[in-house]
C-alpha atoms as a PDB file:
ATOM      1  CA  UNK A   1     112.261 107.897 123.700  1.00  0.00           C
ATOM      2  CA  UNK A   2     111.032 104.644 125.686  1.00  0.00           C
ATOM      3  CA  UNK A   3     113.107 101.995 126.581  1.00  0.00           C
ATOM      4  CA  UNK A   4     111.926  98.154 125.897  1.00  0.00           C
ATOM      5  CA  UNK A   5     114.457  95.106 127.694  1.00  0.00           C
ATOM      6  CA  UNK A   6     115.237  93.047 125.017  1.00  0.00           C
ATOM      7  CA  UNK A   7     114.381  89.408 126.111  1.00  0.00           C
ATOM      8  CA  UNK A   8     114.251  91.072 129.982  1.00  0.00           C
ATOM      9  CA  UNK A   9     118.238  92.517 130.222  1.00  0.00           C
ATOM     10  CA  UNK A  10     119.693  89.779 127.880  1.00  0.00           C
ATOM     11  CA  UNK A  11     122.985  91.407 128.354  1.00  0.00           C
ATOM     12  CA  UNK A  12     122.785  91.856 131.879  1.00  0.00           C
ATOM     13  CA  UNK A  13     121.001  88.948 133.401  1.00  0.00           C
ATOM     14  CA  UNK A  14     119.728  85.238 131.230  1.00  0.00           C
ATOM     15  CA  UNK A  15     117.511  86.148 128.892  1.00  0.00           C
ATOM     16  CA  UNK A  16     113.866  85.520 129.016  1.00  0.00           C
ATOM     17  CA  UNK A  17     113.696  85.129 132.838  1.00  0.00           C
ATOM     18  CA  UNK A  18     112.473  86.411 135.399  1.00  0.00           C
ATOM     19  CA  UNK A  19     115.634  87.332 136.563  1.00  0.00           C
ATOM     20  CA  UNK A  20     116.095  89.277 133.501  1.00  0.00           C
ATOM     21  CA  UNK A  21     112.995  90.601 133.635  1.00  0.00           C
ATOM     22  CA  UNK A  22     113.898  91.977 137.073  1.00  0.00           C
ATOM     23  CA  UNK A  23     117.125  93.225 136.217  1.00  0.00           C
ATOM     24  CA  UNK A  24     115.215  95.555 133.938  1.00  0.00           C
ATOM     25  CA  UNK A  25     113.291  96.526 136.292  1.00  0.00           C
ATOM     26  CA  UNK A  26     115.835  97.972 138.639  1.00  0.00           C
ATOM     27  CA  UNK A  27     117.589  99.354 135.876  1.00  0.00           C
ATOM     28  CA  UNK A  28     114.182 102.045 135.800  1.00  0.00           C
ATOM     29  CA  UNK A  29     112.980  99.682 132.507  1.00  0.00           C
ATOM     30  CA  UNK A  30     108.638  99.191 132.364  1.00  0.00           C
ATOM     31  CA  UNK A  31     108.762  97.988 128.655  1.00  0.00           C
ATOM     32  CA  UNK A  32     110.259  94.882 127.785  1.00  0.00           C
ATOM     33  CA  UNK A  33     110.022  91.985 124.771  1.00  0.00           C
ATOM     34  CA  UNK A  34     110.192  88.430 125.020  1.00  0.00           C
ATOM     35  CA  UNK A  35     109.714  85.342 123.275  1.00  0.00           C
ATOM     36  CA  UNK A  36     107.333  83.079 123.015  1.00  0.00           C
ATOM     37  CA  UNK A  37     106.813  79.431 122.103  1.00  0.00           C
ATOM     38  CA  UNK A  38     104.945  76.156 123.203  1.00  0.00           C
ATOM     39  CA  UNK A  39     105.506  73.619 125.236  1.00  0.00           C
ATOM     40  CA  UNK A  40     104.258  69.894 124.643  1.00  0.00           C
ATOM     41  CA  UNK A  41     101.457  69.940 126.400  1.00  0.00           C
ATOM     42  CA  UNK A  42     100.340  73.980 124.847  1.00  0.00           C
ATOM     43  CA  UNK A  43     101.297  76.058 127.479  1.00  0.00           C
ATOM     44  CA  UNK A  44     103.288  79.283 126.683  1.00  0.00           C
ATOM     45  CA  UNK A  45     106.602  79.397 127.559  1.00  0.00           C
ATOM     46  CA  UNK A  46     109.255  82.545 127.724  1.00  0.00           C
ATOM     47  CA  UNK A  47     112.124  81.238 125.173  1.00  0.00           C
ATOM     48  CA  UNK A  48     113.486  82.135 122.000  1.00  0.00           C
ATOM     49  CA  UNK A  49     114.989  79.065 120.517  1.00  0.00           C
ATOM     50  CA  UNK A  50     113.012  76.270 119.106  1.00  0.00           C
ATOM     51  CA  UNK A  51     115.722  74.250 121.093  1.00  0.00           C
ATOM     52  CA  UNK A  52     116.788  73.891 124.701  1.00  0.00           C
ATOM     53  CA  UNK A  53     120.628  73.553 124.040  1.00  0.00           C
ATOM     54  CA  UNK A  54     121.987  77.373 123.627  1.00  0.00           C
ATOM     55  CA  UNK A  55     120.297  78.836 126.769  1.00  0.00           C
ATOM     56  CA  UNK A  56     119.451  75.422 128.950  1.00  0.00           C
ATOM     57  CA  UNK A  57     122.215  73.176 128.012  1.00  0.00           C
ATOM     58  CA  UNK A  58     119.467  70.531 126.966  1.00  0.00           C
ATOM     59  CA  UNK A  59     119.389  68.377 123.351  1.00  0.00           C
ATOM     60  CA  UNK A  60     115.411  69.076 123.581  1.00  0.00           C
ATOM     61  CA  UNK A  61     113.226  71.027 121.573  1.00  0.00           C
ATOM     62  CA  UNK A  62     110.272  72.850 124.022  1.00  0.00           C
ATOM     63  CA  UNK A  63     107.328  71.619 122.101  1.00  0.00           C
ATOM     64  CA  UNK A  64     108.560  68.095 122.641  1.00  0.00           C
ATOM     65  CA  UNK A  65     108.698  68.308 126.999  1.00  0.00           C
ATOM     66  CA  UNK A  66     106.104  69.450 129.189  1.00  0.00           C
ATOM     67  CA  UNK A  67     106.147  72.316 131.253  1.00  0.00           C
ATOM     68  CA  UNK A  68     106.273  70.579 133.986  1.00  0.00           C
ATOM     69  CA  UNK A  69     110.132  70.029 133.604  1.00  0.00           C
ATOM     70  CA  UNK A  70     110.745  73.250 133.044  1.00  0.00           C
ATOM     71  CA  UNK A  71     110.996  74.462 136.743  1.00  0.00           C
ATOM     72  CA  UNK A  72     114.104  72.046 137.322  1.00  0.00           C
ATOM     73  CA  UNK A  73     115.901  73.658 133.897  1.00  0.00           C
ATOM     74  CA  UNK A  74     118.197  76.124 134.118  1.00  0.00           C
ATOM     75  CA  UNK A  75     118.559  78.900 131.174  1.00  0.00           C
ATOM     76  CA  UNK A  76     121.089  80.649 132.219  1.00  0.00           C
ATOM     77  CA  UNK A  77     123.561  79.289 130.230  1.00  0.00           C
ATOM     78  CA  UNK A  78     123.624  81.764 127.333  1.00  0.00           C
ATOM     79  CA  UNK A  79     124.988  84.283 129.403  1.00  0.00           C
ATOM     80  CA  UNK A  80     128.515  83.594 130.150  1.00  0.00           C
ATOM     81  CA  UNK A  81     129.547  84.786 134.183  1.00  0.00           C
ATOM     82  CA  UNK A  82     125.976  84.934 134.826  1.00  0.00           C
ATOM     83  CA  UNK A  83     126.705  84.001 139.024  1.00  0.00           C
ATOM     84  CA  UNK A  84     123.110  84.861 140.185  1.00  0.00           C
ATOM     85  CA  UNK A  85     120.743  81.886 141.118  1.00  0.00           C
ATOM     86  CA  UNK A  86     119.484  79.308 138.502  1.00  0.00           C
ATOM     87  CA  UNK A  87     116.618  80.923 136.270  1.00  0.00           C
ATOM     88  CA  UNK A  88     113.960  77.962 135.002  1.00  0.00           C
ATOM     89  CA  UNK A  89     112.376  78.974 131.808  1.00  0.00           C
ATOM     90  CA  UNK A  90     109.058  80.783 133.119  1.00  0.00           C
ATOM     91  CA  UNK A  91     105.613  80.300 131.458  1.00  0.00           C
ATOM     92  CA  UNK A  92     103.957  83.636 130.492  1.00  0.00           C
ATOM     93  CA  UNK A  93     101.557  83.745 133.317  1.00  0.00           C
ATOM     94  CA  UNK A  94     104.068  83.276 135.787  1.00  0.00           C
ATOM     95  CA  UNK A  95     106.864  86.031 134.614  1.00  0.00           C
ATOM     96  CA  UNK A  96     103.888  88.634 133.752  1.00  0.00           C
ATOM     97  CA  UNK A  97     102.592  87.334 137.605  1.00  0.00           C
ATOM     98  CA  UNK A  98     106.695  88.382 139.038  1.00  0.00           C
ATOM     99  CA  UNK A  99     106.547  91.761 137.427  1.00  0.00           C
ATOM    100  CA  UNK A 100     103.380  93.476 138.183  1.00  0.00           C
ATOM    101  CA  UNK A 101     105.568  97.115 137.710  1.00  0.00           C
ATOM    102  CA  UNK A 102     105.573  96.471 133.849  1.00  0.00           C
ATOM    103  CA  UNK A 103     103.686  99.121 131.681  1.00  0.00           C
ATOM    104  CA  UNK A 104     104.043  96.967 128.027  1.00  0.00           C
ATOM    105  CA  UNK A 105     105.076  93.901 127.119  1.00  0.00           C
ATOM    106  CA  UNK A 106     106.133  93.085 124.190  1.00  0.00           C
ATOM    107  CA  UNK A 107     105.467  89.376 123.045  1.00  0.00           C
ATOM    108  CA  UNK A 108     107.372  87.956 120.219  1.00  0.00           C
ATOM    109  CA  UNK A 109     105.793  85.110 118.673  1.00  0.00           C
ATOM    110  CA  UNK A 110     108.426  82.580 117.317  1.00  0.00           C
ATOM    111  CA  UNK A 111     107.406  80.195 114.461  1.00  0.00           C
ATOM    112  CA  UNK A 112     108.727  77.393 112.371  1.00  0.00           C
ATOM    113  CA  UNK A 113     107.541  74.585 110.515  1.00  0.00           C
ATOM    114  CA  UNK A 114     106.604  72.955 113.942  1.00  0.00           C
ATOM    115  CA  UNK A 115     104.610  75.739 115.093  1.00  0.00           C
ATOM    116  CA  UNK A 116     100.735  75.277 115.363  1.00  0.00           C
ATOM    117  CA  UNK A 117      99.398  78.449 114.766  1.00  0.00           C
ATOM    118  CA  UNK A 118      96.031  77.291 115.926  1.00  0.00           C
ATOM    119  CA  UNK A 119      97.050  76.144 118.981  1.00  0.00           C
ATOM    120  CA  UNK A 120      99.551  79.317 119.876  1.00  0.00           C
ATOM    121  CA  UNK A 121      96.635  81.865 119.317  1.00  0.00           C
ATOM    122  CA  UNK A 122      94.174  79.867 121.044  1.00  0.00           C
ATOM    123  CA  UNK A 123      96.611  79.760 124.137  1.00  0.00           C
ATOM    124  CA  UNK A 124      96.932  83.551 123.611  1.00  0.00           C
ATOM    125  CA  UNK A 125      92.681  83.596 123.484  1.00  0.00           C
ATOM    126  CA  UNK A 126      92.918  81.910 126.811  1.00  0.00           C
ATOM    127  CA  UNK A 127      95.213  83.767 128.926  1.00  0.00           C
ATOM    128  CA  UNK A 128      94.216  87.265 127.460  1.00  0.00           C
ATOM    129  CA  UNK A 129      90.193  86.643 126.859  1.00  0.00           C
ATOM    130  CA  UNK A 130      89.303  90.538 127.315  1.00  0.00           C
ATOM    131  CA  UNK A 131      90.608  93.431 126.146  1.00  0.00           C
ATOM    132  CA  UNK A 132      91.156  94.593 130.109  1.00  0.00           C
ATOM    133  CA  UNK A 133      93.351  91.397 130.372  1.00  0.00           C
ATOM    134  CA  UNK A 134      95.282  91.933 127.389  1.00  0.00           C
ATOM    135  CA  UNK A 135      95.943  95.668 127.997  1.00  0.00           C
ATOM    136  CA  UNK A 136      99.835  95.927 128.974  1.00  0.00           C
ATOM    137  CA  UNK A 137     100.239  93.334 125.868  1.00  0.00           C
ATOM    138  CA  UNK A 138     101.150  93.757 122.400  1.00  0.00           C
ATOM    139  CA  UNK A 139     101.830  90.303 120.292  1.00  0.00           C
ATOM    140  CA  UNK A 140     104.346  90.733 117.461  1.00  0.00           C
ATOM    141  CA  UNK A 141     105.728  88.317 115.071  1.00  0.00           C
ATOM    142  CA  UNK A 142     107.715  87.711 111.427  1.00  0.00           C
ATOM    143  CA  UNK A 143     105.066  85.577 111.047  1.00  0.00           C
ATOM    144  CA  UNK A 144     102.255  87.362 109.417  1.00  0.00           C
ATOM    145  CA  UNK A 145     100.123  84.505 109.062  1.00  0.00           C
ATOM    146  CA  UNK A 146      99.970  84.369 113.280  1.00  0.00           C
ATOM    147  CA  UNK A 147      99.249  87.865 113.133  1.00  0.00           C
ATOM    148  CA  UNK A 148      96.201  87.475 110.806  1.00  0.00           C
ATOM    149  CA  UNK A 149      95.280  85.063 112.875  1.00  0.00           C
ATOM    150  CA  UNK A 150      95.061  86.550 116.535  1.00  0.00           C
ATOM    151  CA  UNK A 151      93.384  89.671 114.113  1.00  0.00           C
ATOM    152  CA  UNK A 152      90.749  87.291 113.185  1.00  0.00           C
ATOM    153  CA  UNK A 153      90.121  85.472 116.370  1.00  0.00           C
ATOM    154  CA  UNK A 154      91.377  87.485 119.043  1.00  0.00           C
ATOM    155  CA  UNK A 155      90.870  91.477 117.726  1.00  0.00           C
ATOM    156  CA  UNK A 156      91.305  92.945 121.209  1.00  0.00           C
ATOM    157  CA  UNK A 157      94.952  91.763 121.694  1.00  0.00           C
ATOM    158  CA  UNK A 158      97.028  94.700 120.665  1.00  0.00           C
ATOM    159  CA  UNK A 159      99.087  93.333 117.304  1.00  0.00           C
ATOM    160  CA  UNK A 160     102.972  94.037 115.292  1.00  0.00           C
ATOM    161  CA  UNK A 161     104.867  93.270 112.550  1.00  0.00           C
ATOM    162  CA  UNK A 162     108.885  91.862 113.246  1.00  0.00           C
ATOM    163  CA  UNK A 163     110.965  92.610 109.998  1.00  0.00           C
ATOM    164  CA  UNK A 164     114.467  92.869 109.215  1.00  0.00           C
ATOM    165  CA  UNK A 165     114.338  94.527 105.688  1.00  0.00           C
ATOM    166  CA  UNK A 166     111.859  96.104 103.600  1.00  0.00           C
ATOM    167  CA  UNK A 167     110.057  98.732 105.934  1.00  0.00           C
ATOM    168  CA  UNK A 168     107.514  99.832 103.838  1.00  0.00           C
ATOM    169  CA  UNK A 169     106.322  96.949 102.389  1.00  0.00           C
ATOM    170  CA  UNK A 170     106.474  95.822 106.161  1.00  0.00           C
ATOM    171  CA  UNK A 171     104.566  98.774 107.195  1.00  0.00           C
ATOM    172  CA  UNK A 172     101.836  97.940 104.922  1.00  0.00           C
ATOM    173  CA  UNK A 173     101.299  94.248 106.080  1.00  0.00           C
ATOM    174  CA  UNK A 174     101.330  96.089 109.661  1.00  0.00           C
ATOM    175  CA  UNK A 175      98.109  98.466 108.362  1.00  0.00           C
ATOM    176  CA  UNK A 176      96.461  95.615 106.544  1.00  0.00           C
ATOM    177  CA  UNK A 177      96.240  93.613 109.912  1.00  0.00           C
ATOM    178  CA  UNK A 178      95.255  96.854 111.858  1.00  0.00           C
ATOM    179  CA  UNK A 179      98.613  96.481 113.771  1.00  0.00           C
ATOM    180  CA  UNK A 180      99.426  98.976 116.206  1.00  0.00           C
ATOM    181  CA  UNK A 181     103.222  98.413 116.193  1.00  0.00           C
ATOM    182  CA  UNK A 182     106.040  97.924 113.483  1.00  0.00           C
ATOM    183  CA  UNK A 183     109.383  96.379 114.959  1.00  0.00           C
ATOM    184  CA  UNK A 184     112.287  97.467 112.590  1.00  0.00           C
ATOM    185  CA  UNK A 185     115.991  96.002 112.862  1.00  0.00           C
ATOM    186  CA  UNK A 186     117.393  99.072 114.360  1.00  0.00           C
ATOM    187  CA  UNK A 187     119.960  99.861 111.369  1.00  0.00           C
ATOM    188  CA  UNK A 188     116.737  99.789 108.794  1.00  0.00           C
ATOM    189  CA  UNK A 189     115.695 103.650 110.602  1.00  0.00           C
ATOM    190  CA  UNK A 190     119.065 105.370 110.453  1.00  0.00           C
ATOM    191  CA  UNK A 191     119.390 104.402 106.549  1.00  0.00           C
ATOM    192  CA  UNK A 192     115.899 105.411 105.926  1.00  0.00           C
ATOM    193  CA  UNK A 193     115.129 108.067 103.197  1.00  0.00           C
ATOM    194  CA  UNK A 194     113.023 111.041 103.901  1.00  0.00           C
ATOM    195  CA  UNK A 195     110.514 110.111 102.132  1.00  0.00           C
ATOM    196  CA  UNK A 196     110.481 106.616 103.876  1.00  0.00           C
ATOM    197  CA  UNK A 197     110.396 108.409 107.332  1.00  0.00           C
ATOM    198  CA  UNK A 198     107.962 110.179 106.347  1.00  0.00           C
ATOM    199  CA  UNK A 199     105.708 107.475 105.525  1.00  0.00           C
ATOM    200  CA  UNK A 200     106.118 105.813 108.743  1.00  0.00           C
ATOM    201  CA  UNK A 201     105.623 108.788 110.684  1.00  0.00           C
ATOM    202  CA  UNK A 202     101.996 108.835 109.069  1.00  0.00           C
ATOM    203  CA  UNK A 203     101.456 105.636 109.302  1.00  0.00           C
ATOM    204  CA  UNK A 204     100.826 106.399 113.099  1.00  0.00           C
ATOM    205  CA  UNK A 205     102.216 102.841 113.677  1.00  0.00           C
ATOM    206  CA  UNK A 206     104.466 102.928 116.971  1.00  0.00           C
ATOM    207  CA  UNK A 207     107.999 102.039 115.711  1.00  0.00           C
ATOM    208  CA  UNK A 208     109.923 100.165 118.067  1.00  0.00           C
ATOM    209  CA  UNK A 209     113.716  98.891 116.966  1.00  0.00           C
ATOM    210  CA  UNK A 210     116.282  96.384 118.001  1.00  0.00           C
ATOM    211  CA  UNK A 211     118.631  95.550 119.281  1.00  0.00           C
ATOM    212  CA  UNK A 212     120.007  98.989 120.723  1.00  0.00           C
ATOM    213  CA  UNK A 213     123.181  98.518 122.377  1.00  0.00           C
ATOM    214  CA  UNK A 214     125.227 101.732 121.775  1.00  0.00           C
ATOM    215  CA  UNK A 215     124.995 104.656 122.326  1.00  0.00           C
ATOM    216  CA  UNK A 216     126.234 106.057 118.825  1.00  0.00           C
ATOM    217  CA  UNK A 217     123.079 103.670 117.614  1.00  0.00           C
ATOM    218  CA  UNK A 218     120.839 105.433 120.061  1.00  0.00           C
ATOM    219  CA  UNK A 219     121.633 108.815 119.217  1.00  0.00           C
ATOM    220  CA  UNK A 220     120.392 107.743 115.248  1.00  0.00           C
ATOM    221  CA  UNK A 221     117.315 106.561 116.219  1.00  0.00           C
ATOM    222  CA  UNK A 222     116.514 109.556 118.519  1.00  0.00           C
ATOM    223  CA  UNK A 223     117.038 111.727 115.115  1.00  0.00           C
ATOM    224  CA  UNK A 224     115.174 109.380 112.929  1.00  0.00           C
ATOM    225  CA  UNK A 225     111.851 109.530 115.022  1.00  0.00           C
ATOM    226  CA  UNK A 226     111.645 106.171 115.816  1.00  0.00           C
ATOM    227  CA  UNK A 227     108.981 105.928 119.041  1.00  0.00           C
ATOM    228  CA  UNK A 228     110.821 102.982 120.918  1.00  0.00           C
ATOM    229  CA  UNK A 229     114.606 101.372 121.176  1.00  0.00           C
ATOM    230  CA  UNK A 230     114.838  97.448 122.492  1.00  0.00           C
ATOM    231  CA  UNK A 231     118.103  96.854 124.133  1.00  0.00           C
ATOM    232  CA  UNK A 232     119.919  94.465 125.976  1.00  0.00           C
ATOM    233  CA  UNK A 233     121.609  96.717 127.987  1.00  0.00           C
ATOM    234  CA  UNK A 234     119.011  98.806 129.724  1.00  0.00           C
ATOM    235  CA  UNK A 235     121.719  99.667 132.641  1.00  0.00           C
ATOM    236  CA  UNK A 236     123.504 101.302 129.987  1.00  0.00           C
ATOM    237  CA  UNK A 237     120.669 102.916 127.830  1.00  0.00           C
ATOM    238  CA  UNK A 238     117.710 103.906 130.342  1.00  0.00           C
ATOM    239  CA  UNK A 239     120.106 107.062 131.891  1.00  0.00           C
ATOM    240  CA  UNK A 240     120.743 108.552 128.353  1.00  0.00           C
ATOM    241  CA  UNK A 241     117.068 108.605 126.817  1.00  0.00           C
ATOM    242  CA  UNK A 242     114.683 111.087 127.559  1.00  0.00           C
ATOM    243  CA  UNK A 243     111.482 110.282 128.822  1.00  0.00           C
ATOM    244  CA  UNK A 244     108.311 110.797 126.892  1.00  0.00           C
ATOM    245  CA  UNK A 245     104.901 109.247 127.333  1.00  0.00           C
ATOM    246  CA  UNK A 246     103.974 106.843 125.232  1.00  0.00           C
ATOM    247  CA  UNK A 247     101.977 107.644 121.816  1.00  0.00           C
ATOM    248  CA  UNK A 248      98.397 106.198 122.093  1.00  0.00           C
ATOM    249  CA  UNK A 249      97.206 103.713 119.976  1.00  0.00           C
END
C-alpha cells in the first residue's frame, strides 16, 4: 500500500510547508497532498484555510494579500511544540522546486464562494502547460465544478474526486470527468459492502483515503483494497505498509 503525507507530515512538522514536506521525506514518504488556494494577486499558494488565523496567527483571508507577504508569515502555528525554524506559506512552484525526490503530488483544490474557478485553473494551465510538466501531479477537489473545468481546459493534468460520503455516486462523478483518482474519507472503505468494493475495484479509479493515523485504521484499509492511505503521521505509518508500485493510470 503507498503512503501519501497528508498536508506534508501535518502531525509531525506545520502543515503545508516545506518543512512538512521534508519531514515526509525523511520519514521514506514520495507521495504527499496539499492544499491549494489563491492569493490576491492569482498566484497559488500551499494552505488549507480560506483564512490566515488557525495556521499563521493572521485576521487575513489569502485571496485578500499578495504573495509577496507571505515569505515574512509564519504557519507554524497550528502545530502546537512545533520548535523547528519559522515555515512561510510556500507558493506551489517553490515547495514542488524544495522537493525534487517526490514521485506524486497530490493537489487539493479548496473552494468557497470566493473562489474564482476561472482564475484557479488558469493558474494551474500556467504552471503545468504540458502533460511532461504536469506528470508527478494529480488535482483533486469536492468541487466538481473545478474538476470539469481543468477536464475541459486543461485534459492533460491528471484529475480526482474529494468526498466524504456517498462513494458510489462519488465514483461516478469521478468516471464522468475521466478522473483517475477517487479520495474517500478513510472510514467510508472499511464500512463498504461487497458489492460496493467491488464496484470500485472495477472502476480502475486509484482509491486513495484520509486521514490514516492508526494503525488499527490501516490494517482496514489494507483488507478493503483501497490503493493509497493519506496520513499525518508518516513516521508512524511508512514502517508498517508494504510497498507496492503504483497502479498505472
Amino acid at each position: 500500500m503507498l503512503v501519501f503525507g497528508h498536508r506534508g507530515a501535518a502531525g509531525e512538522a506545520p502543515e503545508n510547508t516545506v518543512a512538512g514536506v521534508r519531514r515526509a521525506i525523511e520519514a521514506g514518504v514520495t507521495r504527499i497532498e496539499i492544499d491549494l488556494r489563491l492569493s490576491a494577486d492569482r498566484q497559488l499558494v500551499v494552505l488549507h484555510d480560506r483564512s490566515l488565523w488557525r495556521t499563521a496567527a493572521r485576521k487575513v483571508n489569502i485571496d485578500e494579500i499578495h504573495s509577496r507577504e507571505l515569505a515574512s508569515t509564519d504557519a507554524s502555528h497550528a502545530l502546537p511544540g512545533w520548535h523547528g525554524e519559522a515555515c512561510p506559506v510556500p507558493l506551489l512552484q517553490d515547495l514542488l522546486a524544495s522537493a525534487p525526490e517526490l514521485e506524486t503530488v497530490q493537489l487539493e483544490l479548496k473552494s468557497d464562494a470566493s473562489t474564482d474557478v476561472d482564475a484557479l485553473v488558469g493558474a494551474l494551465q500556467d504552471l503545468f502547460p504540458t502533460a511532461r510538466s504536469a506528470r508527478k501531479v494529480v488535482t483533486t477537489s469536492f468541487d466538481s465544478e473545478i474538476i470539469a473545468e481543468l477536464a475541459k481546459h486543461a485534459p492533460h493534468i491528471r484529475r480526482g474526486i474529494v468526498a466524504k460520503r456517498d462513494p458510489i455516486a462519488a465514483m461516478h462523478t469521478a468516471l464522468e470527468l475521466d478522473c483517475d483518482y477517487l479520495c474517500l474519507m478513510h472510514k467510508l472503505m472499511p464500512r463498504a459492502t461487497r458489492e460496493i468494493l467491488e464496484s470500485l475495484q472495477q472502476s480502475q479509479l486509484h482509491i486513495s483515503c484520509w486521514t490514516v493515523n492508526k494503525v488499527a485504521d490501516l490494517a482496514a484499509q489494507q483488507r478493503a483494497g483501497t490503493h493509497s492511505v493519506i496520513t499525518d503521521l508518516p513516521g508512524t505509518l511508512v514502517p508498517l505498509c508494504k510497498k507496492q508500485p503504483e497502479r498505472s493510470q
